[in-house]
PDB file of N, CA and C in Angstrom:
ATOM      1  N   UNK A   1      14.124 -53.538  87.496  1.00  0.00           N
ATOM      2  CA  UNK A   1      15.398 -52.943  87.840  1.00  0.00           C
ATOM      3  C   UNK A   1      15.221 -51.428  87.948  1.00  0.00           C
ATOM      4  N   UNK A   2      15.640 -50.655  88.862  1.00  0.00           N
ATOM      5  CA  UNK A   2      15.384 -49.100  89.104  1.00  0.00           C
ATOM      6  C   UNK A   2      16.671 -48.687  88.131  1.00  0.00           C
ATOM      7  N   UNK A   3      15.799 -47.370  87.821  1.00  0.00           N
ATOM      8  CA  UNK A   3      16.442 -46.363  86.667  1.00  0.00           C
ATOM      9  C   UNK A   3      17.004 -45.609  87.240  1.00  0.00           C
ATOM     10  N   UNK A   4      18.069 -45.250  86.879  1.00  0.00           N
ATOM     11  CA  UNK A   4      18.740 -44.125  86.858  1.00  0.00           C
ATOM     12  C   UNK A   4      19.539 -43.061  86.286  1.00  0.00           C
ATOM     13  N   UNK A   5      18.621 -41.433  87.106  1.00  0.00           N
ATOM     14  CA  UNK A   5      19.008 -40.543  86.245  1.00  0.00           C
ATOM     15  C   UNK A   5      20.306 -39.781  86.551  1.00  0.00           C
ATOM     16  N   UNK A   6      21.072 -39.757  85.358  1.00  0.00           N
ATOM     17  CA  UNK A   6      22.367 -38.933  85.511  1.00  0.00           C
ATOM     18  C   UNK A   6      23.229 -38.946  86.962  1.00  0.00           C
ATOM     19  N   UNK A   7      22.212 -38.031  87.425  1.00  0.00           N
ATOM     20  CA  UNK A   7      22.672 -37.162  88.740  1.00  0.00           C
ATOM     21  C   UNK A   7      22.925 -38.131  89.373  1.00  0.00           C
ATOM     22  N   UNK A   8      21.828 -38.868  89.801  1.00  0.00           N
ATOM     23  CA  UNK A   8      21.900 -40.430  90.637  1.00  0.00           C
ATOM     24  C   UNK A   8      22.737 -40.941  90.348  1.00  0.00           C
ATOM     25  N   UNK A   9      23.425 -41.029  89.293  1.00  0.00           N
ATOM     26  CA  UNK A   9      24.545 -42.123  89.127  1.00  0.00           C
ATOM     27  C   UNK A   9      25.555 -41.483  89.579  1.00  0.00           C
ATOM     28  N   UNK A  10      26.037 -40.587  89.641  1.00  0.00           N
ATOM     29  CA  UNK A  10      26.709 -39.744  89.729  1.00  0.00           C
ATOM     30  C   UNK A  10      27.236 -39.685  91.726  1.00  0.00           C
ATOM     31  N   UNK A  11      26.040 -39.057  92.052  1.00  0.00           N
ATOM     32  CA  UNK A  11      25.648 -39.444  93.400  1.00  0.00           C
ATOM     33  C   UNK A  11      25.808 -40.866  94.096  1.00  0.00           C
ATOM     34  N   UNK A  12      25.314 -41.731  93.669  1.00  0.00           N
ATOM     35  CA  UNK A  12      25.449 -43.196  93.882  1.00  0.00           C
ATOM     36  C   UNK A  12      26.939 -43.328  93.550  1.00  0.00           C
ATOM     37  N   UNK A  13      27.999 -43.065  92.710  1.00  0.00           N
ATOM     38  CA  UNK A  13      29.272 -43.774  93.043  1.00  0.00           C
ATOM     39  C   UNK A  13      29.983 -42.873  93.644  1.00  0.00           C
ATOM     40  N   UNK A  14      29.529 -41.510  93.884  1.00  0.00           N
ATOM     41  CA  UNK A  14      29.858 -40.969  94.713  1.00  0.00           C
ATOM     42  C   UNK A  14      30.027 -41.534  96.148  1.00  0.00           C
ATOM     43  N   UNK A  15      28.880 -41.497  96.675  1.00  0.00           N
ATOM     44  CA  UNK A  15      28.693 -42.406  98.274  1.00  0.00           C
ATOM     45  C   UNK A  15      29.247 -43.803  98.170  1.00  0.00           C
ATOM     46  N   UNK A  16      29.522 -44.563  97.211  1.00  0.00           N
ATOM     47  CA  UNK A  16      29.926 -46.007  96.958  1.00  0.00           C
ATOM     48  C   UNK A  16      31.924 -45.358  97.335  1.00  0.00           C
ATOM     49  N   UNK A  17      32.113 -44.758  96.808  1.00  0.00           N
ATOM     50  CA  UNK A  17      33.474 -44.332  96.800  1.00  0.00           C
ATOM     51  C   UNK A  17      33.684 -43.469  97.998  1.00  0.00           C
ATOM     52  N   UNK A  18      32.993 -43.788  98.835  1.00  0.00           N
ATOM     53  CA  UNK A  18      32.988 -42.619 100.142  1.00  0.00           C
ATOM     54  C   UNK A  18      33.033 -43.743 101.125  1.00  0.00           C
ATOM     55  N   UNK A  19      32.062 -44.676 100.751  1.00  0.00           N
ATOM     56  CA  UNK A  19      31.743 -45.749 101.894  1.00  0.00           C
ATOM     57  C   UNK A  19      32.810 -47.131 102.075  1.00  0.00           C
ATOM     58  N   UNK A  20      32.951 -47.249 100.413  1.00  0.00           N
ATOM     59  CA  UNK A  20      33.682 -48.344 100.161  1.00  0.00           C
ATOM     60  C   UNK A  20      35.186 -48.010  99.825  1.00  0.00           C
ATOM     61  N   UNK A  21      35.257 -47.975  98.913  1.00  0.00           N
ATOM     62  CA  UNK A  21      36.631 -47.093  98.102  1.00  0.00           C
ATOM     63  C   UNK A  21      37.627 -46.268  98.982  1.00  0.00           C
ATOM     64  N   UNK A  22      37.334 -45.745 100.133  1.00  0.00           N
ATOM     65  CA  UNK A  22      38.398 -44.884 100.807  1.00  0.00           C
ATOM     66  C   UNK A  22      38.224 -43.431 100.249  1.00  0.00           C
ATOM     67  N   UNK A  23      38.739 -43.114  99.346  1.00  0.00           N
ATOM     68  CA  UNK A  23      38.620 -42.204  98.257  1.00  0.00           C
ATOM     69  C   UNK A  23      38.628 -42.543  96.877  1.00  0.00           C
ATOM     70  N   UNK A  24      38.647 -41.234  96.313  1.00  0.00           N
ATOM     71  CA  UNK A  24      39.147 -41.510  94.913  1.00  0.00           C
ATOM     72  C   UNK A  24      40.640 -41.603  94.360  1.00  0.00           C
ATOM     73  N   UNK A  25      40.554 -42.340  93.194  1.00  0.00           N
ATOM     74  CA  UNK A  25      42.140 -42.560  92.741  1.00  0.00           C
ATOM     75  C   UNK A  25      42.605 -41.266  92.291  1.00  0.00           C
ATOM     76  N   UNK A  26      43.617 -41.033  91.845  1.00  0.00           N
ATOM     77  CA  UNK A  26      44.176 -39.756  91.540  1.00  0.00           C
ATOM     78  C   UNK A  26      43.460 -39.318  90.159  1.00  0.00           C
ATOM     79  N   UNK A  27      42.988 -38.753  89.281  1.00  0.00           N
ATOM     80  CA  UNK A  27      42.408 -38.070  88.231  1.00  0.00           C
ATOM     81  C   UNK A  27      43.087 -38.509  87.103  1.00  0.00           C
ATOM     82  N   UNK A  28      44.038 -38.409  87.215  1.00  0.00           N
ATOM     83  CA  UNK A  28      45.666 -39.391  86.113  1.00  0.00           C
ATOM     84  C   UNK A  28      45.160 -40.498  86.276  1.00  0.00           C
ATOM     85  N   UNK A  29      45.100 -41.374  87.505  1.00  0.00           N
ATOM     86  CA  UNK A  29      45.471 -42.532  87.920  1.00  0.00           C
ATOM     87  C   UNK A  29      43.528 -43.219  87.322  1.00  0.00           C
ATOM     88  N   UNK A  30      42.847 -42.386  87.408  1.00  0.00           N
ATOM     89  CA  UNK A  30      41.450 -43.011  86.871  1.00  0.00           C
ATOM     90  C   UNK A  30      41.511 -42.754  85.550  1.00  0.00           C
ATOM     91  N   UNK A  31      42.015 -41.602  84.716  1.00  0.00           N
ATOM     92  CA  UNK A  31      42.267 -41.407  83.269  1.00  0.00           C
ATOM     93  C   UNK A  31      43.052 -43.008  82.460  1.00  0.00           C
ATOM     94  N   UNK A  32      43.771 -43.171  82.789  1.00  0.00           N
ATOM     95  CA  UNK A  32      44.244 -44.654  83.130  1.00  0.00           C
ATOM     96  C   UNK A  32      43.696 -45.573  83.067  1.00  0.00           C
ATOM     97  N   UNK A  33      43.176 -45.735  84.144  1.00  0.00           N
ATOM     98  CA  UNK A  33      42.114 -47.304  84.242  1.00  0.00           C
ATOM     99  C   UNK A  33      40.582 -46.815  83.111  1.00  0.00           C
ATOM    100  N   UNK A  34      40.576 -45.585  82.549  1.00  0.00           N
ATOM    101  CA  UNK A  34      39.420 -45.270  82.012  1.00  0.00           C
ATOM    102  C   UNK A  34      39.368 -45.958  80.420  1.00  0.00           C
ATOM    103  N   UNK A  35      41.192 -45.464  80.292  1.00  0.00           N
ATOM    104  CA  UNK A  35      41.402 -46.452  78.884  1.00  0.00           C
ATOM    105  C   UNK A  35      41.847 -47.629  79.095  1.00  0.00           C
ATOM    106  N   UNK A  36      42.457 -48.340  79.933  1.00  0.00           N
ATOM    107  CA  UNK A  36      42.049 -49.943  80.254  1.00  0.00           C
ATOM    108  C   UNK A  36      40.799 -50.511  79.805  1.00  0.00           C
ATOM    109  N   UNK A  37      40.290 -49.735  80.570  1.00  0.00           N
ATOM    110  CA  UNK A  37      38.422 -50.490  80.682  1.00  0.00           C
ATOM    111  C   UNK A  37      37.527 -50.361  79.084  1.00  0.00           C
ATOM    112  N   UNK A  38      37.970 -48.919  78.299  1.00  0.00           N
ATOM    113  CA  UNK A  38      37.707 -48.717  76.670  1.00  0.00           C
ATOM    114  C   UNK A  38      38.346 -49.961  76.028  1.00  0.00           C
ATOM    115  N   UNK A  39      39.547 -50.218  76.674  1.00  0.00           N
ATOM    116  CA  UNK A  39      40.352 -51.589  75.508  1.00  0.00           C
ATOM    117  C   UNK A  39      39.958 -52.745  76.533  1.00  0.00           C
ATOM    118  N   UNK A  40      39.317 -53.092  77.167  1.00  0.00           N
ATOM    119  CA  UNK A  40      38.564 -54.339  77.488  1.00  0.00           C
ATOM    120  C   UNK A  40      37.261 -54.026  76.806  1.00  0.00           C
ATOM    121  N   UNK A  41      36.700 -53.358  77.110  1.00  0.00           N
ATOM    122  CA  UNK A  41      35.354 -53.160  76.139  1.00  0.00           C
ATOM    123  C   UNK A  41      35.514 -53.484  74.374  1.00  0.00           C
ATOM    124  N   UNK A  42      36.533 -52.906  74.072  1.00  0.00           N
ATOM    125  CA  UNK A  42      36.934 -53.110  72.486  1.00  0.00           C
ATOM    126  C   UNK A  42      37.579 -54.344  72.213  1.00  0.00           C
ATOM    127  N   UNK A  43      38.076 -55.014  73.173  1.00  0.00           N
ATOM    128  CA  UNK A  43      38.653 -56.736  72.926  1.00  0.00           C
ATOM    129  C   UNK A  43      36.925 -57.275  72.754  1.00  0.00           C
ATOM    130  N   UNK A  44      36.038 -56.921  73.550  1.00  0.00           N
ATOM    131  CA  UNK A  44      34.847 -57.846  73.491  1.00  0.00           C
ATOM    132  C   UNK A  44      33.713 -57.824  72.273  1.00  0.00           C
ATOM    133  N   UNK A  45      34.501 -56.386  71.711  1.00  0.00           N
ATOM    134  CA  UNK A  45      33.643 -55.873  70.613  1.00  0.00           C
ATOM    135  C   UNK A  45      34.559 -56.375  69.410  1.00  0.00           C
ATOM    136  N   UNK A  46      35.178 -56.396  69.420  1.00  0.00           N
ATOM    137  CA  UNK A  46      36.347 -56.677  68.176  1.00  0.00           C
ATOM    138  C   UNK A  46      35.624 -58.648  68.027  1.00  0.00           C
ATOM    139  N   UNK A  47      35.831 -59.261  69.403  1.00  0.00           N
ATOM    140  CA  UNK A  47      35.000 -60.475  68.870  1.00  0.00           C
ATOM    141  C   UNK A  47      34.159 -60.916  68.945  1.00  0.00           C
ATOM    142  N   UNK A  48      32.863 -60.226  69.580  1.00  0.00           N
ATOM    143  CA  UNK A  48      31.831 -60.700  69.254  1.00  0.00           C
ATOM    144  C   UNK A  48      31.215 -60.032  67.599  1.00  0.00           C
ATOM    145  N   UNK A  49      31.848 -58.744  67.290  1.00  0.00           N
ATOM    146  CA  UNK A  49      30.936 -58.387  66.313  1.00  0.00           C
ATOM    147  C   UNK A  49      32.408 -58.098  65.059  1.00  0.00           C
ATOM    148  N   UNK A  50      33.469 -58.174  65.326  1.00  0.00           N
ATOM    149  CA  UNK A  50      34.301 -57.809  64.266  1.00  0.00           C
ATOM    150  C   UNK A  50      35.001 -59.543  63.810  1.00  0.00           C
ATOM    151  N   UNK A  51      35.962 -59.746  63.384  1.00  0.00           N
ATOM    152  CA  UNK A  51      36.640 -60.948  62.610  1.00  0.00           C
ATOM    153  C   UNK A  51      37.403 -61.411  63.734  1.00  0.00           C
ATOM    154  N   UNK A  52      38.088 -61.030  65.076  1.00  0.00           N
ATOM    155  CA  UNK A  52      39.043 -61.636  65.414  1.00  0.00           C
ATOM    156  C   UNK A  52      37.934 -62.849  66.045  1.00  0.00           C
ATOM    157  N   UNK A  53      38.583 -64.093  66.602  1.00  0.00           N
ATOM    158  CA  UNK A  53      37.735 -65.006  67.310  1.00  0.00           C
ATOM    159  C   UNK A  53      38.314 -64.831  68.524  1.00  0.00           C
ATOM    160  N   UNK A  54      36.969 -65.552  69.719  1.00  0.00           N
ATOM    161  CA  UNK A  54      37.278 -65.716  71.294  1.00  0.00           C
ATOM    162  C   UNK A  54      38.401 -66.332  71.768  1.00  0.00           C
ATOM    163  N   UNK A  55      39.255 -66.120  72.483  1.00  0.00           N
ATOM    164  CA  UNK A  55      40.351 -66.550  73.271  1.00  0.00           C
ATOM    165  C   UNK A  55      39.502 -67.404  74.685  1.00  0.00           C
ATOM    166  N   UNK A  56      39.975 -68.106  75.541  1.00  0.00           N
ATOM    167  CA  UNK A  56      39.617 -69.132  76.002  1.00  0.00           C
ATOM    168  C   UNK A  56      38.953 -68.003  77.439  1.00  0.00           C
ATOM    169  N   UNK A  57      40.077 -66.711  77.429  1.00  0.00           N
ATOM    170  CA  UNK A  57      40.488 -65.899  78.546  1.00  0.00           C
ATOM    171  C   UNK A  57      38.475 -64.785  78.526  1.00  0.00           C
ATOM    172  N   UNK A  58      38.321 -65.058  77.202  1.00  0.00           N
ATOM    173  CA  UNK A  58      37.611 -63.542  76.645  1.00  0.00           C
ATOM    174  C   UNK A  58      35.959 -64.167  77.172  1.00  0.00           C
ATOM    175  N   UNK A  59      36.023 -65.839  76.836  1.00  0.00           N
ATOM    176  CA  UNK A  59      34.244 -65.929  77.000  1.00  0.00           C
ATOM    177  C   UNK A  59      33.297 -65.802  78.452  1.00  0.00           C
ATOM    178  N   UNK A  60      34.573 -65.174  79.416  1.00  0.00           N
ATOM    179  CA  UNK A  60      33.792 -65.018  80.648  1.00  0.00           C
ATOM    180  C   UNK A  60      33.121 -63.394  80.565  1.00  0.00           C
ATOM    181  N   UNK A  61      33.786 -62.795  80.024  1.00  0.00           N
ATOM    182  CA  UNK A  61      33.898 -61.398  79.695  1.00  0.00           C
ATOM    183  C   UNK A  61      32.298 -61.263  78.882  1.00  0.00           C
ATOM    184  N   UNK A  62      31.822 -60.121  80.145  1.00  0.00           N
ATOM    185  CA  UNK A  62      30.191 -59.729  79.824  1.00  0.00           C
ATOM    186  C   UNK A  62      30.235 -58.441  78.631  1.00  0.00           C
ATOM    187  N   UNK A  63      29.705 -58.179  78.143  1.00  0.00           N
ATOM    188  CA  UNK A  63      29.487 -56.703  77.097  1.00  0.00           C
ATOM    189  C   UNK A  63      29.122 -55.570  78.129  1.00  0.00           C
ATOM    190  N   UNK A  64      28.125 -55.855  78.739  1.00  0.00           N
ATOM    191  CA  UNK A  64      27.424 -55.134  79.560  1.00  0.00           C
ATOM    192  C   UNK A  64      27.919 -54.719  80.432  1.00  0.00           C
ATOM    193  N   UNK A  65      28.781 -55.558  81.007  1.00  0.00           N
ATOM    194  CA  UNK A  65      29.220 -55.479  82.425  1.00  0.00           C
ATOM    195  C   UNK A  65      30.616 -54.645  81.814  1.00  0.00           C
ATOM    196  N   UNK A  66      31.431 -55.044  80.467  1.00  0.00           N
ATOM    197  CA  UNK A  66      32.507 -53.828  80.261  1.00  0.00           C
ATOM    198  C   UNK A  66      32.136 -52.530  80.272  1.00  0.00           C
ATOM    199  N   UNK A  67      30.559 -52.217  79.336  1.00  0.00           N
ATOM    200  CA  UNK A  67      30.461 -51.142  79.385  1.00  0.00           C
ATOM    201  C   UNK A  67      30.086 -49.970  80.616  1.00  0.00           C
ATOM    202  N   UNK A  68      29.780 -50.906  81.702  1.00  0.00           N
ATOM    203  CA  UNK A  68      29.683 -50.117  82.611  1.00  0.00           C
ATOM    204  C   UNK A  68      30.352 -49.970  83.189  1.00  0.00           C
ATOM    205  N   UNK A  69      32.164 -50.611  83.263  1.00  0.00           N
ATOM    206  CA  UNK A  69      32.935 -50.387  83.930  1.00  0.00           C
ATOM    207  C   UNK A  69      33.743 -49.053  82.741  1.00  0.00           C
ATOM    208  N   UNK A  70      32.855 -48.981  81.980  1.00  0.00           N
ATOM    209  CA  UNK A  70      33.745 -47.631  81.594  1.00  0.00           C
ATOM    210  C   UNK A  70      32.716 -46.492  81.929  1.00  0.00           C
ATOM    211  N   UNK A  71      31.581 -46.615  82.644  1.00  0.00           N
ATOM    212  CA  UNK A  71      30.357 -45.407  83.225  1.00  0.00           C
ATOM    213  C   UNK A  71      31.241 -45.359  83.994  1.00  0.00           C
ATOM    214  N   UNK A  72      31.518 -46.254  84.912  1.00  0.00           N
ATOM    215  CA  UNK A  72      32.028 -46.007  85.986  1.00  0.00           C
ATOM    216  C   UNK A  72      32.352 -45.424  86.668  1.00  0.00           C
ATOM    217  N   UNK A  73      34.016 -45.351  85.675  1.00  0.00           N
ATOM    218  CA  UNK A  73      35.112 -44.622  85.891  1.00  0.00           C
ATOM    219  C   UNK A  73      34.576 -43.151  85.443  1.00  0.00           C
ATOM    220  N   UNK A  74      34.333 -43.108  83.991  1.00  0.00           N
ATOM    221  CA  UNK A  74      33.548 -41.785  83.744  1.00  0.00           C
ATOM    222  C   UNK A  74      33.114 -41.139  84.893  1.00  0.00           C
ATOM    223  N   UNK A  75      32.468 -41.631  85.564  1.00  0.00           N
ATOM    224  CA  UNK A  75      31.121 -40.592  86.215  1.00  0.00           C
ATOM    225  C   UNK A  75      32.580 -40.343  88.088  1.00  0.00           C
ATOM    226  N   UNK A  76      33.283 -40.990  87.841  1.00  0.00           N
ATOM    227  CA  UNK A  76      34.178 -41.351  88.764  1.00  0.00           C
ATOM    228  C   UNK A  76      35.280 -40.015  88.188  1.00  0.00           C
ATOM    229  N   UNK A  77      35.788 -39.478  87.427  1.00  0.00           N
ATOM    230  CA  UNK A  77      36.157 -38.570  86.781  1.00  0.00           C
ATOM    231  C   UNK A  77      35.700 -36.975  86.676  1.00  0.00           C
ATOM    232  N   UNK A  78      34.661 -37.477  86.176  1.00  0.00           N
ATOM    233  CA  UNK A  78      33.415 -35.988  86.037  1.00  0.00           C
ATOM    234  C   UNK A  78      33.097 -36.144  87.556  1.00  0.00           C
ATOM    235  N   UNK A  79      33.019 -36.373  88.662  1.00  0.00           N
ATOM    236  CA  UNK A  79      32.454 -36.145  89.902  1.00  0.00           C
ATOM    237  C   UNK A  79      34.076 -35.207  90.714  1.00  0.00           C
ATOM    238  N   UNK A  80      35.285 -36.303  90.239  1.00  0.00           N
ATOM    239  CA  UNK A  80      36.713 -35.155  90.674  1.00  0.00           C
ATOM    240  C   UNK A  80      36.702 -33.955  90.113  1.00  0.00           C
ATOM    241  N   UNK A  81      35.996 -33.707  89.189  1.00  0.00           N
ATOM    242  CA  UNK A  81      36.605 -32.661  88.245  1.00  0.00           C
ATOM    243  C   UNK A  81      34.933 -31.294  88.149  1.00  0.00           C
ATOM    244  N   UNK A  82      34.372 -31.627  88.724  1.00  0.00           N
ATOM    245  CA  UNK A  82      33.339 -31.113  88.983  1.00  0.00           C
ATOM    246  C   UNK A  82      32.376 -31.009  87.765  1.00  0.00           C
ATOM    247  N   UNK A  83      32.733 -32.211  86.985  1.00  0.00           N
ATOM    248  CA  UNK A  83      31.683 -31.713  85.826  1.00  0.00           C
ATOM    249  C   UNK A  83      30.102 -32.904  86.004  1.00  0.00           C
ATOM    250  N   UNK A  84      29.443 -31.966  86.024  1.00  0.00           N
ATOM    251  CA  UNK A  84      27.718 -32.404  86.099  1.00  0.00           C
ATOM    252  C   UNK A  84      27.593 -33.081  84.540  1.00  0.00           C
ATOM    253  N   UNK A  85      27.285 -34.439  84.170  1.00  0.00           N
ATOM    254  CA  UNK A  85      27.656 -35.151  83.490  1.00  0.00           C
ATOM    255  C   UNK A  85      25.941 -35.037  82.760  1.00  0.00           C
ATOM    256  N   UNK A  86      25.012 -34.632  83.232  1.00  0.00           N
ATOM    257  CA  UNK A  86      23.952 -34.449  82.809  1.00  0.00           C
ATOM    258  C   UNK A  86      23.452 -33.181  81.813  1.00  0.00           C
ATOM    259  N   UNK A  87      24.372 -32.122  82.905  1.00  0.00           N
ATOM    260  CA  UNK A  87      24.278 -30.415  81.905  1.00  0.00           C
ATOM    261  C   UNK A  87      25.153 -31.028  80.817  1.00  0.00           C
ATOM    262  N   UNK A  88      26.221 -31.509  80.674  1.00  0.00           N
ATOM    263  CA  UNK A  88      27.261 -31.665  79.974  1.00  0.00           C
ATOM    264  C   UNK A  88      26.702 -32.509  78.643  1.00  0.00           C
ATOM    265  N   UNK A  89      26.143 -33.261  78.576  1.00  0.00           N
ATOM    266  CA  UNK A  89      25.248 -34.203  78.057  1.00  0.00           C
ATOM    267  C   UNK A  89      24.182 -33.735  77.214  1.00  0.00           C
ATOM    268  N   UNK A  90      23.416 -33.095  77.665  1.00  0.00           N
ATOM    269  CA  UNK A  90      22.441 -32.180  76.958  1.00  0.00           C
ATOM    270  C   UNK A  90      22.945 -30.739  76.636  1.00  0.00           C
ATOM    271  N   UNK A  91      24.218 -30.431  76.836  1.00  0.00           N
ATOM    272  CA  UNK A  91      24.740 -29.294  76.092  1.00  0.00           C
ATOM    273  C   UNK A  91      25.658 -29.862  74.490  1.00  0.00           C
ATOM    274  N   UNK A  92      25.878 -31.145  74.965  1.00  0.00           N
ATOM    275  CA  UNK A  92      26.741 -31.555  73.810  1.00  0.00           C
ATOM    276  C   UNK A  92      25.566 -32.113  72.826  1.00  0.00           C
ATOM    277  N   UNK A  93      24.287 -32.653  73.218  1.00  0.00           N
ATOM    278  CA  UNK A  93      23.352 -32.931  72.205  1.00  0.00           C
ATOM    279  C   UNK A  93      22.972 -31.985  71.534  1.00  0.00           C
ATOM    280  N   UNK A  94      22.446 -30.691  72.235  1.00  0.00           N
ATOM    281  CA  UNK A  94      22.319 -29.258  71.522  1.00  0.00           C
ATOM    282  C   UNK A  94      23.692 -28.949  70.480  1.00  0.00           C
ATOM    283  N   UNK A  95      24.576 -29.225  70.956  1.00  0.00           N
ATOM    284  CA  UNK A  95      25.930 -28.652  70.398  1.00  0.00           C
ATOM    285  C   UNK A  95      25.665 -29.552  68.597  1.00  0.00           C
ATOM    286  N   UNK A  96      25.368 -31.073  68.814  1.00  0.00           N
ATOM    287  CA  UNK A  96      25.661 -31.989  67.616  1.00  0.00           C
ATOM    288  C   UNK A  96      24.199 -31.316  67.068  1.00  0.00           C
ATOM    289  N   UNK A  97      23.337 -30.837  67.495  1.00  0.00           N
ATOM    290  CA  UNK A  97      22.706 -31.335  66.869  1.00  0.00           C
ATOM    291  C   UNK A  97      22.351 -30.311  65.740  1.00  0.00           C
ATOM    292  N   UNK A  98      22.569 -28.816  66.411  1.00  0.00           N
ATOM    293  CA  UNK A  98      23.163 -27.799  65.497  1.00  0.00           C
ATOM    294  C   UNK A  98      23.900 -27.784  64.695  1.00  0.00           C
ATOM    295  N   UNK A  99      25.151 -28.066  65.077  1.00  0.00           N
ATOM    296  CA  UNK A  99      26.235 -28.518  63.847  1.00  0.00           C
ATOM    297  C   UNK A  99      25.848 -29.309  62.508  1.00  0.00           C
ATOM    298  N   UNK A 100      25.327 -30.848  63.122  1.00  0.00           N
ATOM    299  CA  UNK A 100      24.938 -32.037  62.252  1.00  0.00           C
ATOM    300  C   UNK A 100      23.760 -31.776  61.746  1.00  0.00           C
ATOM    301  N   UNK A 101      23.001 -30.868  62.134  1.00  0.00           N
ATOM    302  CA  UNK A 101      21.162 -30.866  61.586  1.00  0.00           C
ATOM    303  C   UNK A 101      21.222 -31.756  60.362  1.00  0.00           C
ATOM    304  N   UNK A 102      21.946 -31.639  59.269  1.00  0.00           N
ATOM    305  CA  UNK A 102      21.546 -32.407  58.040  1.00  0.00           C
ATOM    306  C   UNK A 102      22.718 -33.208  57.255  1.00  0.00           C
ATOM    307  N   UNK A 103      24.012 -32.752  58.384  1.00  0.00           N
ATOM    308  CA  UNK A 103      25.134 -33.282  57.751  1.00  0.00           C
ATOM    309  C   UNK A 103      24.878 -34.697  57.534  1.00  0.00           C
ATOM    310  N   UNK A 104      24.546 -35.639  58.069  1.00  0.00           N
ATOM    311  CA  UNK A 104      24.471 -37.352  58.460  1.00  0.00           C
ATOM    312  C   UNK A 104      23.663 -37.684  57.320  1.00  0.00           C
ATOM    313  N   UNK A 105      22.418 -36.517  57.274  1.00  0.00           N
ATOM    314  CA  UNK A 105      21.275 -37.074  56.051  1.00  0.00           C
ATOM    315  C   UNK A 105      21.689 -36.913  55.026  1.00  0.00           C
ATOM    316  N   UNK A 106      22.763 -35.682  54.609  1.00  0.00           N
ATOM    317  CA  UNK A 106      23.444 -35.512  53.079  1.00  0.00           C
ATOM    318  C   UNK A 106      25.046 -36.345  53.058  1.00  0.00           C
ATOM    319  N   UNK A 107      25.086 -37.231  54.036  1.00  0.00           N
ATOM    320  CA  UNK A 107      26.016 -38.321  53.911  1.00  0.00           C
ATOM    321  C   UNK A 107      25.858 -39.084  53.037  1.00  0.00           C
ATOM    322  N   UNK A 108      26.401 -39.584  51.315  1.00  0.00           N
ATOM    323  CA  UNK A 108      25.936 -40.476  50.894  1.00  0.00           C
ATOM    324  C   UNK A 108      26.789 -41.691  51.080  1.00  0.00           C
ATOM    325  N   UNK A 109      27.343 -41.645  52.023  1.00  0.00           N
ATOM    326  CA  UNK A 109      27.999 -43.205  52.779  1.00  0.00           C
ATOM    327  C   UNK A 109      27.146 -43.810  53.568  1.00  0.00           C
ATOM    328  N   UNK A 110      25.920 -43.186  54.073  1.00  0.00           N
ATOM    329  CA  UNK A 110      24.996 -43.399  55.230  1.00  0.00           C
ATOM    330  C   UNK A 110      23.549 -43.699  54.516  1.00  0.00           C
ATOM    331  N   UNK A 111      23.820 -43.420  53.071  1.00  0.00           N
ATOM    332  CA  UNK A 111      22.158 -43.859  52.861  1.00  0.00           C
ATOM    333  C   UNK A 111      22.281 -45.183  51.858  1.00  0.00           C
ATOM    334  N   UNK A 112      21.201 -45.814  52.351  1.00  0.00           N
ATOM    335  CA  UNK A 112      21.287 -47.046  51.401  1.00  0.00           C
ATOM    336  C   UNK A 112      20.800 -47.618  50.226  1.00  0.00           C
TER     337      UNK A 112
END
């Protein structure tokens, strides 16, 4: 299966939404379907890995396939709004990782 980096994805639903799509939905109107697609992702997570059980509706419903309908929209968002989802990405890892350097390790909820 070919990899892809950031930009490419970015690019790729770009032209997918150029070719196919017409345009893009309104920025509201994808903010929207962005948390739809988080609470379909979290119905599938709530039962495969939390207490509620499967509904008859839920066992067609892929993990994989939710979570990428929330890239999706993401990268469908950050492409209206001009944000490069890659700088953004590796500025926020720099950002945690400064902040957190040792916070997580002097967590004693986190060690076992």
């Amino acid at each position: 299966m070919k990899q892809l980096q950031i930009k490419e994805a970015q690019e790729l639903v770009d032209k997918w939404i150029k070719t196919y799509g017409v345009r893009y939905f309104s920025e509201l109107t994808n903010m929207a379907i962005l948390t739809e697609e988080v609470g379909e992702l979290a119905r599938i997570m709530a039962r495969t890995y939390g207490d509620q059980s499967f509904k008859k509706s839920d066992l067609k419903k892929n993990l994989a396939d939710e979570m990428a309908d929330v890239m999706w929209v993401l990268i469908c968002l950050a492409n209206q709004t001009g944000v490069d989802l890659n700088e953004a990405l590796l500025k926020n890892i720099e950002k945690k990782t400064s902040r957190d350097a040792t916070r997580h390790k002097e967590n004693d909820k986190l060690k076992d």
